[in-house]
Protein backbone atom coordinates (compact mmCIF):
# COMPACT_ATOMS: atom_id res chain seq x y z
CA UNK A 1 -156.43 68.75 140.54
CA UNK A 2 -158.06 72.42 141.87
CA UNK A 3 -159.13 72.74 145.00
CA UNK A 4 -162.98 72.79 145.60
CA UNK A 5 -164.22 76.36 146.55
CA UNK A 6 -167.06 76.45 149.31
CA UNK A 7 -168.20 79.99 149.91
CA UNK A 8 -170.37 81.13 152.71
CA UNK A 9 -172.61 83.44 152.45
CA UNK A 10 -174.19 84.84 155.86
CA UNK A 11 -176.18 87.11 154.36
CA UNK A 12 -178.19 89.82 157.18
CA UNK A 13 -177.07 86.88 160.19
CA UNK A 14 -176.23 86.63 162.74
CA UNK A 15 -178.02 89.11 164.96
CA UNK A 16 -174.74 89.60 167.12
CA UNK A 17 -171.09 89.37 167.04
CA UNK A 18 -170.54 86.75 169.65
CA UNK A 19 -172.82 84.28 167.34
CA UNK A 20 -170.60 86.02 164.17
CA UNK A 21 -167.16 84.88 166.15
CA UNK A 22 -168.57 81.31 167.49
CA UNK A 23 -169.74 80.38 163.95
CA UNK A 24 -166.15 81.70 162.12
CA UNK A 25 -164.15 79.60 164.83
CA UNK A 26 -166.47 76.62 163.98
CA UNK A 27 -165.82 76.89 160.09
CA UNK A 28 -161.96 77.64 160.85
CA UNK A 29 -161.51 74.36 163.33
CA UNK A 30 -163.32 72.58 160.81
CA UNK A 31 -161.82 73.09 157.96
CA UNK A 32 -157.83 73.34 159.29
CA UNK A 33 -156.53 70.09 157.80
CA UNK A 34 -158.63 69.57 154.36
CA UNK A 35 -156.43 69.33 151.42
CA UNK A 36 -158.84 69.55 148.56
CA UNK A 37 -161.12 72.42 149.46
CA UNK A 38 -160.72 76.08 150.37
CA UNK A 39 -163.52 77.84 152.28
CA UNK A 40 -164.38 82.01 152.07
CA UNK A 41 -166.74 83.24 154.78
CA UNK A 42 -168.64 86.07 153.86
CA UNK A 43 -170.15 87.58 156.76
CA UNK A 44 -171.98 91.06 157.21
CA UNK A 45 -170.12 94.37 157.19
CA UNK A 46 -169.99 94.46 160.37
CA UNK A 47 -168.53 91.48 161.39
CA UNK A 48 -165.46 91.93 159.34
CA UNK A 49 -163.39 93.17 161.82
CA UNK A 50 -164.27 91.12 164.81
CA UNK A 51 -162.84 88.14 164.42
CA UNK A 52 -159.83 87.62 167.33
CA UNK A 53 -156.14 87.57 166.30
CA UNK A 54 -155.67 84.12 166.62
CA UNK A 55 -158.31 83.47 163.49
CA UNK A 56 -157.12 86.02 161.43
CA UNK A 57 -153.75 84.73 160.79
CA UNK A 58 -152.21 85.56 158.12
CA UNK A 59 -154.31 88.38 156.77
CA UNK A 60 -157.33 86.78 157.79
CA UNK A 61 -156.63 83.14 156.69
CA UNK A 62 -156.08 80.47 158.68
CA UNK A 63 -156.56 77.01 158.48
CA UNK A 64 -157.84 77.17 154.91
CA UNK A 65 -160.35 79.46 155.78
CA UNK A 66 -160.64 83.20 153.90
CA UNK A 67 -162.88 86.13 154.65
CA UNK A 68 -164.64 87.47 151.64
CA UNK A 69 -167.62 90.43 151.23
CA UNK A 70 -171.07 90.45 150.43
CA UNK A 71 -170.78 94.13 148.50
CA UNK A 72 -168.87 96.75 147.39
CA UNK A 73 -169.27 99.77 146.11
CA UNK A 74 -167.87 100.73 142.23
CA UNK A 75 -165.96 103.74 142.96
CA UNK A 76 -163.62 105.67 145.72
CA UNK A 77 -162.38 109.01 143.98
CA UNK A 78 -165.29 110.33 146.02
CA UNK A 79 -165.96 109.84 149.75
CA UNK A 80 -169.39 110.97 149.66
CA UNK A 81 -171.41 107.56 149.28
CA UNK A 82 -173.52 107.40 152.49
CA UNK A 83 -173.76 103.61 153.51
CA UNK A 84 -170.97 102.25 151.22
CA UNK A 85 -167.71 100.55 151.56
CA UNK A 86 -165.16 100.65 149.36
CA UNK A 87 -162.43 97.79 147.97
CA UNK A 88 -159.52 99.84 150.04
CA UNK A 89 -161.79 99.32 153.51
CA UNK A 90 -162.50 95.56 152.92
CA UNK A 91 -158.26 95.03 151.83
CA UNK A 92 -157.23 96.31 154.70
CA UNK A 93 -159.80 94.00 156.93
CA UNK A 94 -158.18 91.22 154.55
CA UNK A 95 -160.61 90.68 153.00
CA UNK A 96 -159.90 88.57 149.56
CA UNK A 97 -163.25 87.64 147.55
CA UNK A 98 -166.37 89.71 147.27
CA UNK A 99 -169.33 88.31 145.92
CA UNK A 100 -171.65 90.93 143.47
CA UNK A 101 -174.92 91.24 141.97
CA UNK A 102 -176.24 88.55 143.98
CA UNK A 103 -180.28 88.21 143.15
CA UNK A 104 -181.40 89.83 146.65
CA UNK A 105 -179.43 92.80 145.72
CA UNK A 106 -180.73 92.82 142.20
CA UNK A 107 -183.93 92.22 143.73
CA UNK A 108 -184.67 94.60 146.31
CA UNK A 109 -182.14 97.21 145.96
CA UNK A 110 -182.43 97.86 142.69
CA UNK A 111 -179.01 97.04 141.20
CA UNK A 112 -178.57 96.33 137.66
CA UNK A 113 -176.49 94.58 135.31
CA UNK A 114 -174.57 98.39 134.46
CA UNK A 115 -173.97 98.64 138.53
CA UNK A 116 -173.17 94.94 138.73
CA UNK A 117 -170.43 95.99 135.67
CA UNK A 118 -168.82 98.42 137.35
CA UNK A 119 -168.49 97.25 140.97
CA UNK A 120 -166.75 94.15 139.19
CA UNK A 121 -164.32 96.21 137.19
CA UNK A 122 -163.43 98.01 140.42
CA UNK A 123 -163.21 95.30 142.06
CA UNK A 124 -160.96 93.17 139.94
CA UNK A 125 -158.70 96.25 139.83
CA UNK A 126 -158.14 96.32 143.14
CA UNK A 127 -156.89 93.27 143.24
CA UNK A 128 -159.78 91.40 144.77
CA UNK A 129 -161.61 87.98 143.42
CA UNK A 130 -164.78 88.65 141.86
CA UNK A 131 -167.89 86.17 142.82
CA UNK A 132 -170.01 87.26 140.01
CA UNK A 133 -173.88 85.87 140.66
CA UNK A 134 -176.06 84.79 137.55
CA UNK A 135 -179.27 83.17 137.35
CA UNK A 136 -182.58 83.30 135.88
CA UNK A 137 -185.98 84.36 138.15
CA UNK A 138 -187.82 80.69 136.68
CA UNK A 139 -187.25 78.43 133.94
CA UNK A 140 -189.40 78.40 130.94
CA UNK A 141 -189.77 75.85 128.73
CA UNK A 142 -188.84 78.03 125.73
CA UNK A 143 -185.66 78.44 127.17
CA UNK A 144 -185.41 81.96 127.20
CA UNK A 145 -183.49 81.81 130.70
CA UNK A 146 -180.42 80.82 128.57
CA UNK A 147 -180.53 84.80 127.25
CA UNK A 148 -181.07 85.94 130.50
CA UNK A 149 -178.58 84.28 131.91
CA UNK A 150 -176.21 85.32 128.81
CA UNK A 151 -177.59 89.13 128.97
CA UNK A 152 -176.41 88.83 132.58
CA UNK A 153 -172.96 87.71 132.29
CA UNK A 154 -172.03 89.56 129.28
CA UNK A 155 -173.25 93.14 130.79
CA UNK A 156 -171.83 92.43 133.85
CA UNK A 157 -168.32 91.70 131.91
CA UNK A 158 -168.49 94.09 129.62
CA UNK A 159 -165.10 95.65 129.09
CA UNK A 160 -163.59 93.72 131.78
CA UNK A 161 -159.77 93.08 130.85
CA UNK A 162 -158.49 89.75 129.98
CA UNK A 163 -155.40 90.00 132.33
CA UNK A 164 -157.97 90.70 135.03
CA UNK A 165 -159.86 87.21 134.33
CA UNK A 166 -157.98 85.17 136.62
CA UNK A 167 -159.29 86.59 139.37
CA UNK A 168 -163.08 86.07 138.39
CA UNK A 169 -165.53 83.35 139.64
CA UNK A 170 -168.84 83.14 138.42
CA UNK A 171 -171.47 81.78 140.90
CA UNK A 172 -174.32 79.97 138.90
CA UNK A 173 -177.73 80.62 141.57
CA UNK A 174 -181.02 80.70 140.01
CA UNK A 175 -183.29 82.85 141.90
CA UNK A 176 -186.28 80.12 142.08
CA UNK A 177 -183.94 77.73 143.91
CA UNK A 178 -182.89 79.95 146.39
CA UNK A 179 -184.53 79.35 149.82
CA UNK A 180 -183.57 77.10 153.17
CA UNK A 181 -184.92 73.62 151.71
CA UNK A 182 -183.04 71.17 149.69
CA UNK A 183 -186.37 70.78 148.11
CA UNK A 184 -185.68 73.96 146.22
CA UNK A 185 -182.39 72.99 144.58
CA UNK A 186 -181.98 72.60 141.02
CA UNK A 187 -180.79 69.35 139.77
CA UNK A 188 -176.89 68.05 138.83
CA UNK A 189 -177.98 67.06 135.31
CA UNK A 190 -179.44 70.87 134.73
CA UNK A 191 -176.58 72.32 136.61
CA UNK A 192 -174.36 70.58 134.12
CA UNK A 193 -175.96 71.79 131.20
CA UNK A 194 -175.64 75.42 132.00
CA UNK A 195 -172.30 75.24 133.40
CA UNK A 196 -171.53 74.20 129.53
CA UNK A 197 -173.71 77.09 128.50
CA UNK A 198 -171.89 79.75 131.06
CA UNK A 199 -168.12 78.09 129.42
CA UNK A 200 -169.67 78.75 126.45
CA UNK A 201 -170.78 82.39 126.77
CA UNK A 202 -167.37 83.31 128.66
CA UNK A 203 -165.09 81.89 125.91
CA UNK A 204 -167.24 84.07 123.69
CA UNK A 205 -165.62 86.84 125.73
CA UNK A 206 -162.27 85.99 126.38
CA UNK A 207 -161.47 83.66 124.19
CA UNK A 208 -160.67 79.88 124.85
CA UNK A 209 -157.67 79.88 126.96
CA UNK A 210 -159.01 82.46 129.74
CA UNK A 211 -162.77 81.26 129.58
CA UNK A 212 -162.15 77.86 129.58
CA UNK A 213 -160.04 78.26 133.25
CA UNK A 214 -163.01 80.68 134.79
CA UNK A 215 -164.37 78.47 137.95
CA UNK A 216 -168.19 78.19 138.27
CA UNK A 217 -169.79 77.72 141.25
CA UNK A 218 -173.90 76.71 142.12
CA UNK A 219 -175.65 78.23 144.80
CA UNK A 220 -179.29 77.80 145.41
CA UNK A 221 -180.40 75.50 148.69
CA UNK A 222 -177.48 73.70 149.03
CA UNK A 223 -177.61 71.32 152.08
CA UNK A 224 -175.65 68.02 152.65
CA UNK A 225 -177.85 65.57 151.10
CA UNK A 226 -177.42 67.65 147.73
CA UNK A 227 -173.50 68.56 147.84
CA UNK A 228 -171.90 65.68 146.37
CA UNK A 229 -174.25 65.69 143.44
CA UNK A 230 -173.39 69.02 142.55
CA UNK A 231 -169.93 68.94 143.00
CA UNK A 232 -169.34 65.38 141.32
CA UNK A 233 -172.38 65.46 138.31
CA UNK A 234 -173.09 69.59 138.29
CA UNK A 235 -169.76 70.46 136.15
CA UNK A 236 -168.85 72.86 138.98
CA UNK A 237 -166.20 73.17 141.51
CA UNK A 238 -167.45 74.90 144.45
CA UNK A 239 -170.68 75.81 146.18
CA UNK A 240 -172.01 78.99 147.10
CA UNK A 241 -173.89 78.24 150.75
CA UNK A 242 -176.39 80.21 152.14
CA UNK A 243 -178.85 78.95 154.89
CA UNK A 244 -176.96 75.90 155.51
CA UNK A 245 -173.21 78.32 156.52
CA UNK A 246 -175.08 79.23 159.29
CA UNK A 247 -175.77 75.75 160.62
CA UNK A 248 -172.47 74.56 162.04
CA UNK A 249 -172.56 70.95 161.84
CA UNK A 250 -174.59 71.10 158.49
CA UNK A 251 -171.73 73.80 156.97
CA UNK A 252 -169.20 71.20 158.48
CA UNK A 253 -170.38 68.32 156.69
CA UNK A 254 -170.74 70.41 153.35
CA UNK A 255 -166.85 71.15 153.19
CA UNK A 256 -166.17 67.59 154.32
CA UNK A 257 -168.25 66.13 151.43
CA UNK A 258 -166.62 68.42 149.35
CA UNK A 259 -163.01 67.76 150.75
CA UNK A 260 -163.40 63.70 150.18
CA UNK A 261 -164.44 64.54 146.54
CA UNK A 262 -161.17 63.83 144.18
């Protein structure tokens, strides 16, 4: 059976390092002894080096916890990219997963689906694991969001090697359930469907074997009262956290809910 993936995104939080530190030790003490789930913390840029020795362990996982990034930039022939950090910066941090073209960045800094393409090429080249966000901005009941969502995963694949695949996750969040209420959340039965939908599309690219294997992940208000639905009815095996990472005791539950799931 695979491990359950629970990644947490931090997003622009906290506001210092000594909150950044207090809430890594808290999702490493937590999660030291789970068998069936793996946890990524994905905290800001600046945080990525902070964390004392005695966390990082071996490079920068310990007790089932990994650090992951937010961003990346697509290129690093050139140096001369004010602002950006490149896949050789975040490796040497050890850094393993980065998540890309999450909605906020497609949002408000303008990136799309050809910039999304080629910071996940570069990416998966350099050896790290892709988080690749997808989701519609609302659901209409033509169901054009299906070709959005398609349009989204297929440009942001395009040309992407099949011996690169196993190193790609695709994080299912749809922009109108993003926010820090449950309330938001889509439901398990609809997450199901377009978890088929997304197997479908990425066999259409890779072909059976590879597409088939490609883990998909939800992300959109999860909380605890909503993460055993997902994991157990949504057709996906991990959860992308936002809000509710940066509420100890609520991220705590969320990786022990997932943890009991078999």
């Amino acid at each position: 059976m695979a491990k359950k993936l629970i990644i947490a995104n931090w997003k622009m939080s906290p506001a210092d390092k000594e909150t950044a530190k207090k809430f890594f030790i808290s999702a490493q003490k937590n999660s030291r002894n789970l068998k069936n789930v793996d946890v990524v913390v994905c905290p800001p840029f600046v945080y990525l080096g902070v964390f004392p020795p005695s966390v990082q362990g071996g490079p920068r996982t310990h007790g089932q916890i990994t650090l992951g990034a937010q961003d990346i930039f697509w290129d690093e022939k050139k140096t001369s990219y004010t602002g950006e950090v490149s896949a050789t910066m975040l490796k040497k941090l050890g850094v393993k997963y980065v998540i890309i073209g999450h909605s906020e960045r497609r949002e408000y800094l303008g990136e799309d689906n050809l910039i999304v393409n080629k910071k996940v090429k570069y990416a998966l080249l350099a050896g790290l694991k892709v988080v690749l966000c997808v989701g519609e901005k609302k659901r209409d009941e033509d169901g054009e969001y299906f070709n959005f969502i398609k349009t989204e995963i297929q440009e942001g694949l395009k040309s992407v090697p099949n011996k690169l695949v196993n190193n790609l996750i695709v994080a299912y969040e749809p922009i109108w359930a993003i926010g820090k209420s449950g309330k938001n959340a889509d439901s398990p039965e609809k997450v199901f469907e377009i978890s088929i939908y997304i197997k479908k599309v990425l066999v259409g690219i890779f072909g059976r074997q590879k597409g088939e294997n490609i883990p998909i992940l939800y992300g959109g208000s999860v909380d605890t009262k909503n993460t055993k639905g997902f994991l157990s009815l949504g057709g996906v095996v991990g959860l992308l956290v936002g809000h509710k990472s940066l509420e100890p005791e609520a991220f705590k539950e969320i990786v022990e809910i997932a943890n009991s799931i078999k």
